[in-house]
N, C-alpha and C. Protein backbone atom coordinates (compact mmCIF):
# COMPACT_ATOMS: atom_id res chain seq x y z
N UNK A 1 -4.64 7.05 6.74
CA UNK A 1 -3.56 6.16 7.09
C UNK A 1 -2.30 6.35 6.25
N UNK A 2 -2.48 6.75 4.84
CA UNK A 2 -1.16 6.72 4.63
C UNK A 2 0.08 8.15 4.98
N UNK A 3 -1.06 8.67 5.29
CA UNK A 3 0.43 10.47 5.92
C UNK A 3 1.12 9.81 6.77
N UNK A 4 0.97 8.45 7.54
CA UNK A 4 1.61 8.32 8.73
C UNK A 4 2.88 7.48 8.03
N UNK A 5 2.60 7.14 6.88
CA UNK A 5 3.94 6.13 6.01
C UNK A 5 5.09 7.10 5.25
N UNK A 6 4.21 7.97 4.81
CA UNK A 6 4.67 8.71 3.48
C UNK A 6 5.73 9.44 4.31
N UNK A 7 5.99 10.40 5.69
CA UNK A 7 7.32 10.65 6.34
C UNK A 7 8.22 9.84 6.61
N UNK A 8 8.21 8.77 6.57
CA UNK A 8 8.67 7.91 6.62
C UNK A 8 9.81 7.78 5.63
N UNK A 9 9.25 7.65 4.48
CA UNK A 9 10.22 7.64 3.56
C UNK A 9 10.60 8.88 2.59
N UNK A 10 10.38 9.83 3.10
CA UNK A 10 11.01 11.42 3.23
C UNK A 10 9.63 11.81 1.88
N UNK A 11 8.48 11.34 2.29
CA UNK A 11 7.29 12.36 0.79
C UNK A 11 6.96 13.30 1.70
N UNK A 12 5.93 14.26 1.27
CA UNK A 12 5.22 15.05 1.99
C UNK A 12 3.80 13.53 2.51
N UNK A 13 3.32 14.59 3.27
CA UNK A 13 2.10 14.46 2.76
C UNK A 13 0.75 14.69 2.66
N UNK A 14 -0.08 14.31 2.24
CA UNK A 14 -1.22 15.21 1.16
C UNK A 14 -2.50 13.81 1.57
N UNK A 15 -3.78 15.29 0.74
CA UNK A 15 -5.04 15.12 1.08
C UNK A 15 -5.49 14.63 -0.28
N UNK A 16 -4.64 14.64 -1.08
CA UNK A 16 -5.21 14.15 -2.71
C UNK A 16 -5.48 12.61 -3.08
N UNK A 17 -6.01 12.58 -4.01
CA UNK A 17 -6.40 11.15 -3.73
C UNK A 17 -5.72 10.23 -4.43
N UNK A 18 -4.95 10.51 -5.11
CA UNK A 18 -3.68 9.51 -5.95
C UNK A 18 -3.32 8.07 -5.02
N UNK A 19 -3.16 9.19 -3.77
CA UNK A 19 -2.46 7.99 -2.64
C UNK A 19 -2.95 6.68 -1.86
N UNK A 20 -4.32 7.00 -2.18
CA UNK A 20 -5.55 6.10 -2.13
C UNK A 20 -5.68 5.55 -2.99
N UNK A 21 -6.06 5.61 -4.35
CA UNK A 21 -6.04 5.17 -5.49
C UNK A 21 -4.98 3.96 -5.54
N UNK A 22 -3.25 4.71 -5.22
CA UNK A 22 -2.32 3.24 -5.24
C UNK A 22 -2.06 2.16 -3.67
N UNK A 23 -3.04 2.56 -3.01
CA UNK A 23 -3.44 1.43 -2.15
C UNK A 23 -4.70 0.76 -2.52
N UNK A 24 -5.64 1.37 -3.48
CA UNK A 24 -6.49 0.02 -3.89
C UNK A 24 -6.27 -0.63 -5.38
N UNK A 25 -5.23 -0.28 -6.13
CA UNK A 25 -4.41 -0.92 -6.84
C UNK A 25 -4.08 -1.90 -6.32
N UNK A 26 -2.76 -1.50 -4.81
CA UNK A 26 -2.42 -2.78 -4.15
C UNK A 26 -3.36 -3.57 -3.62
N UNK A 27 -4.20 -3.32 -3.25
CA UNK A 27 -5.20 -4.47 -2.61
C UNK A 27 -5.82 -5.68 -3.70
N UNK A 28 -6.26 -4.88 -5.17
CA UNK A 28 -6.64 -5.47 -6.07
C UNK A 28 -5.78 -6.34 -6.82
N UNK A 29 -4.16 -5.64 -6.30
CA UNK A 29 -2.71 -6.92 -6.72
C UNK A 29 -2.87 -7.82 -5.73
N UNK A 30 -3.03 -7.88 -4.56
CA UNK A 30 -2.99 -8.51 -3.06
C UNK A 30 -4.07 -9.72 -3.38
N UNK A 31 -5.20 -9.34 -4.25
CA UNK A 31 -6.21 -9.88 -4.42
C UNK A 31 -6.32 -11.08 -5.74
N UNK A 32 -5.51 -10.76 -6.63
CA UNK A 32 -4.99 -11.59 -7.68
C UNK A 32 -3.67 -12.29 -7.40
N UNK A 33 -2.96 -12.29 -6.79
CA UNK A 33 -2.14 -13.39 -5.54
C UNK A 33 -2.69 -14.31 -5.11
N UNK A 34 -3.67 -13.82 -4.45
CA UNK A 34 -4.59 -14.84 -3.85
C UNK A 34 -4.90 -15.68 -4.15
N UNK A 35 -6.09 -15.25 -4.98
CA UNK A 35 -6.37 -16.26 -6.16
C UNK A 35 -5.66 -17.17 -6.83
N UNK A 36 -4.55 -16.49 -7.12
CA UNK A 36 -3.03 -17.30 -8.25
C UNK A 36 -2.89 -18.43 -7.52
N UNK A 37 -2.34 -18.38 -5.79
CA UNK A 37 -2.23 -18.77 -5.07
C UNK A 37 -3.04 -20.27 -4.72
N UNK A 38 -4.44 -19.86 -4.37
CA UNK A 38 -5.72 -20.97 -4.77
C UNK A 38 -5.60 -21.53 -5.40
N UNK A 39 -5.46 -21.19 -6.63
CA UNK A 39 -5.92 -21.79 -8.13
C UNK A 39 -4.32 -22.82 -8.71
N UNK A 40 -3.22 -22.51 -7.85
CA UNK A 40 -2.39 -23.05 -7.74
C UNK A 40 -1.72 -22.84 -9.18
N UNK A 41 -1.57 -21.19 -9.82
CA UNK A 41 -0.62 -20.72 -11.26
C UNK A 41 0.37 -20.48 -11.02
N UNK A 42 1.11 -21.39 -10.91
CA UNK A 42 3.11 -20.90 -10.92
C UNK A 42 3.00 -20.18 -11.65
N UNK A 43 2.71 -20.22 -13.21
CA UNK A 43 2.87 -19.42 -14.01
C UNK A 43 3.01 -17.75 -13.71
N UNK A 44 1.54 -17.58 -13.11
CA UNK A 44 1.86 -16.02 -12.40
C UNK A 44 2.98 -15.55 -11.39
N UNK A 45 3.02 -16.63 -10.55
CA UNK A 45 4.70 -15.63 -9.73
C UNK A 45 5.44 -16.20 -10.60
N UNK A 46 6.10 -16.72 -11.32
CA UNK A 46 6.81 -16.72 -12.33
C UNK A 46 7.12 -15.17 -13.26
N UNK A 47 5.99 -14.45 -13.17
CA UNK A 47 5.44 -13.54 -14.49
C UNK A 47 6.35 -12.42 -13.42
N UNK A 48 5.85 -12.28 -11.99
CA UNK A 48 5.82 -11.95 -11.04
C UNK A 48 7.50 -11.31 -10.72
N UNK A 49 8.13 -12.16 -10.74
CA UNK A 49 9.76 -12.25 -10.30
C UNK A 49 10.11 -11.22 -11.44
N UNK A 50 9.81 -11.25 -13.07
CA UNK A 50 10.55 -10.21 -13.55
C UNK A 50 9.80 -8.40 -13.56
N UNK A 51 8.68 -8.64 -12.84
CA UNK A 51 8.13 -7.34 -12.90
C UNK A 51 8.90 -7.03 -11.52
N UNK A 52 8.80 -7.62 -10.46
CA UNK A 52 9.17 -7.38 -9.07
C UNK A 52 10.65 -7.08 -8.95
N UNK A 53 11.68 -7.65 -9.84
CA UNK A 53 12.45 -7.53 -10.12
C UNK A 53 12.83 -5.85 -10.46
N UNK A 54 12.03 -5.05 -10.88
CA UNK A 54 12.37 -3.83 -12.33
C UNK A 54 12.15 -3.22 -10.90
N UNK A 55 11.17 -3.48 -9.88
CA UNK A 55 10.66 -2.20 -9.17
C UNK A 55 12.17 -1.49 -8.67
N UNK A 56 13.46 -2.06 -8.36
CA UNK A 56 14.82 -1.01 -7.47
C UNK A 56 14.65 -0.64 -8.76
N UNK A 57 15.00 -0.72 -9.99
CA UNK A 57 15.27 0.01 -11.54
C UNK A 57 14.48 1.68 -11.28
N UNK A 58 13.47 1.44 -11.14
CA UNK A 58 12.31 2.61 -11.03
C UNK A 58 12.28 3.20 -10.02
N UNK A 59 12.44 3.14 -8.70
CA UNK A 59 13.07 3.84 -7.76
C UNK A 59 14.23 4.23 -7.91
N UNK A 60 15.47 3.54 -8.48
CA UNK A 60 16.67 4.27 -8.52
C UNK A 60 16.52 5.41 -9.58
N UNK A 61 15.77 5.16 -10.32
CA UNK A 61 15.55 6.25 -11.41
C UNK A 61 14.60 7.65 -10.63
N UNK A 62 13.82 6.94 -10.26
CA UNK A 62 12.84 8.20 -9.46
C UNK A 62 14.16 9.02 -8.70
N UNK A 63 14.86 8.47 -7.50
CA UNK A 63 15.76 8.83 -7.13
C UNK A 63 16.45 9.87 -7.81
N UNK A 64 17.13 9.81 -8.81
CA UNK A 64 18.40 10.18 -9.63
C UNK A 64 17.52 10.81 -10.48
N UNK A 65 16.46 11.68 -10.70
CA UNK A 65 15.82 12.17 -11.36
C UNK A 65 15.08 13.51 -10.67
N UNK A 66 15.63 13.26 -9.07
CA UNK A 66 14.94 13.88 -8.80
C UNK A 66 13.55 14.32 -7.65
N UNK A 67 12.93 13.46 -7.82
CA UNK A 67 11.53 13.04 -8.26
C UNK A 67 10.89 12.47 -6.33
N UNK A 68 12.28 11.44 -6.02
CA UNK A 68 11.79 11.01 -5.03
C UNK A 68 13.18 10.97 -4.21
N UNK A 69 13.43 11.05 -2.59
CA UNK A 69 14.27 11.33 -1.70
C UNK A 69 14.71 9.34 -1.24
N UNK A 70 16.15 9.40 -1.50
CA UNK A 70 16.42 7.96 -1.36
C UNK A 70 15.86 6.89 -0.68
N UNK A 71 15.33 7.59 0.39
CA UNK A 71 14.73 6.68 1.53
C UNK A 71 13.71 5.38 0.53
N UNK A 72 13.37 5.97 -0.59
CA UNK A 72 12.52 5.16 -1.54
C UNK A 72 13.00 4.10 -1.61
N UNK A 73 13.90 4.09 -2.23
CA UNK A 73 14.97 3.27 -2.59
C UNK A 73 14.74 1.61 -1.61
N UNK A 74 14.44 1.58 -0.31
CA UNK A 74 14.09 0.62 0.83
C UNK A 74 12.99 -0.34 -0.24
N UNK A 75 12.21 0.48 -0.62
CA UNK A 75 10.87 -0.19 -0.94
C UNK A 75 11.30 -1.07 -2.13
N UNK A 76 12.39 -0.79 -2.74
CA UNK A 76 12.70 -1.34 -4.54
C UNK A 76 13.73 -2.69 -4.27
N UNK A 77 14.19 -2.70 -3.00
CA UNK A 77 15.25 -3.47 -2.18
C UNK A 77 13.95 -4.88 -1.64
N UNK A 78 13.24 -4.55 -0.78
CA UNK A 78 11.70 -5.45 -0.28
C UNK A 78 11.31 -6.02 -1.45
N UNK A 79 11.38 -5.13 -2.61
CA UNK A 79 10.28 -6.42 -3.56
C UNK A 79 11.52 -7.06 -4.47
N UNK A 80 13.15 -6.33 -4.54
CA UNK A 80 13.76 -7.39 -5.26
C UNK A 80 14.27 -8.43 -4.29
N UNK A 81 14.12 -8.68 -2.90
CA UNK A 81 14.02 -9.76 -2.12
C UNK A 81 13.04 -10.34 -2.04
N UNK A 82 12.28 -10.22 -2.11
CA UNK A 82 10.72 -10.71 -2.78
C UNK A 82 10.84 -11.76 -3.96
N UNK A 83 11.05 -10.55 -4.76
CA UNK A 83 11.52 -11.63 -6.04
C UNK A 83 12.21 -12.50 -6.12
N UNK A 84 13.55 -12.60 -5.59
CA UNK A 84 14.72 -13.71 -5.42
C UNK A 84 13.97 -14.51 -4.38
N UNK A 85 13.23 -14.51 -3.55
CA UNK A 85 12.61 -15.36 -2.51
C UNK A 85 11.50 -16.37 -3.44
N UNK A 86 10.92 -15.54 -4.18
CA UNK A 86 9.60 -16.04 -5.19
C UNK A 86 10.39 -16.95 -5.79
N UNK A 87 11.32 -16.50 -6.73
CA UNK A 87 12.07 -17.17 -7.83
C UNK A 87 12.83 -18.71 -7.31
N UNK A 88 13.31 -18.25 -6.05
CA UNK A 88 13.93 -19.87 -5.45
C UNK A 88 12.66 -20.69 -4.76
N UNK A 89 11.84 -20.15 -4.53
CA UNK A 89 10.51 -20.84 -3.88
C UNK A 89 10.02 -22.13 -5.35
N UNK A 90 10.16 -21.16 -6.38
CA UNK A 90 9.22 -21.59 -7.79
C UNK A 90 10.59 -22.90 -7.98
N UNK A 91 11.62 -22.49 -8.27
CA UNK A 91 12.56 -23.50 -8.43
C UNK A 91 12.41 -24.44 -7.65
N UNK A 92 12.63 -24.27 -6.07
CA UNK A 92 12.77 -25.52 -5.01
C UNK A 92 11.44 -26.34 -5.44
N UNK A 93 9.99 -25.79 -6.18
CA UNK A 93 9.17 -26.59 -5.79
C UNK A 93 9.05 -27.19 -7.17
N UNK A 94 9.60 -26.37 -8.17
CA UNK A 94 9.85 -27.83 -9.68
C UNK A 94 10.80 -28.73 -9.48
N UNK A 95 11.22 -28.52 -8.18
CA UNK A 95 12.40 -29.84 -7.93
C UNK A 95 11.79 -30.75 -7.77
N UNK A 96 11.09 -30.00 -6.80
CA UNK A 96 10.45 -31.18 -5.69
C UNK A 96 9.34 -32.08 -6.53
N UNK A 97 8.84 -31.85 -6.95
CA UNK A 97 7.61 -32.19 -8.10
C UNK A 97 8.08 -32.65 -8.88
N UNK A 98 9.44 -32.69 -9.73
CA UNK A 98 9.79 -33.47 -10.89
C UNK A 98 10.80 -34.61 -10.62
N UNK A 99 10.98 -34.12 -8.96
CA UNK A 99 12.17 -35.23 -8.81
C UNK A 99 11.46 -36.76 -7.50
């Protein structure tokens, strides 16, 4: 499944297993969300917004290094809207709760 993504955003792609590996990373992040989620830890998307935040940083660098073909760049844009979505979510709901 993932050769059909990876043209997409201008990679090759390949039979190696790296690319697998960082889809069950993501699943195992997907999976501690969850939970956070359940267990009801602001604290973690809190933690969340400044890591999610860095990801355009690290694509623009991959980019400008080289390394990876701009199209990347989409993916670093999704999670810092992510983040600003997380971050006003976490705010609107200490409003709501303290006020």
């Amino acid at each position: 499944m993932p050769n059909l993504l990876l043209p997409v955003v201008g990679l090759p792609t390949t039979d190696e297993v790296w690319i697998r590996v960082a889809g069950m990373l993501a699943l195992f992040l997907a999976f501690y969300d969850i939970q956070a989620v359940r267990s009801d830890l602001a604290a973690f998307f809190r933690w969340t917004v400044y890591v999610r935040s860095s990801v355009i940083i690290f694509m623009a660098v991959f980019v400008l290094l080289g390394q990876a073909r701009p199209a990347i760049i989409v993916f670093g844009f999704i999670d810092l809207a992510g983040a600003i979505w997380t971050a006003f979510a976490l705010k609107s709901s200490e409003t709501t709760s303290s006020g």
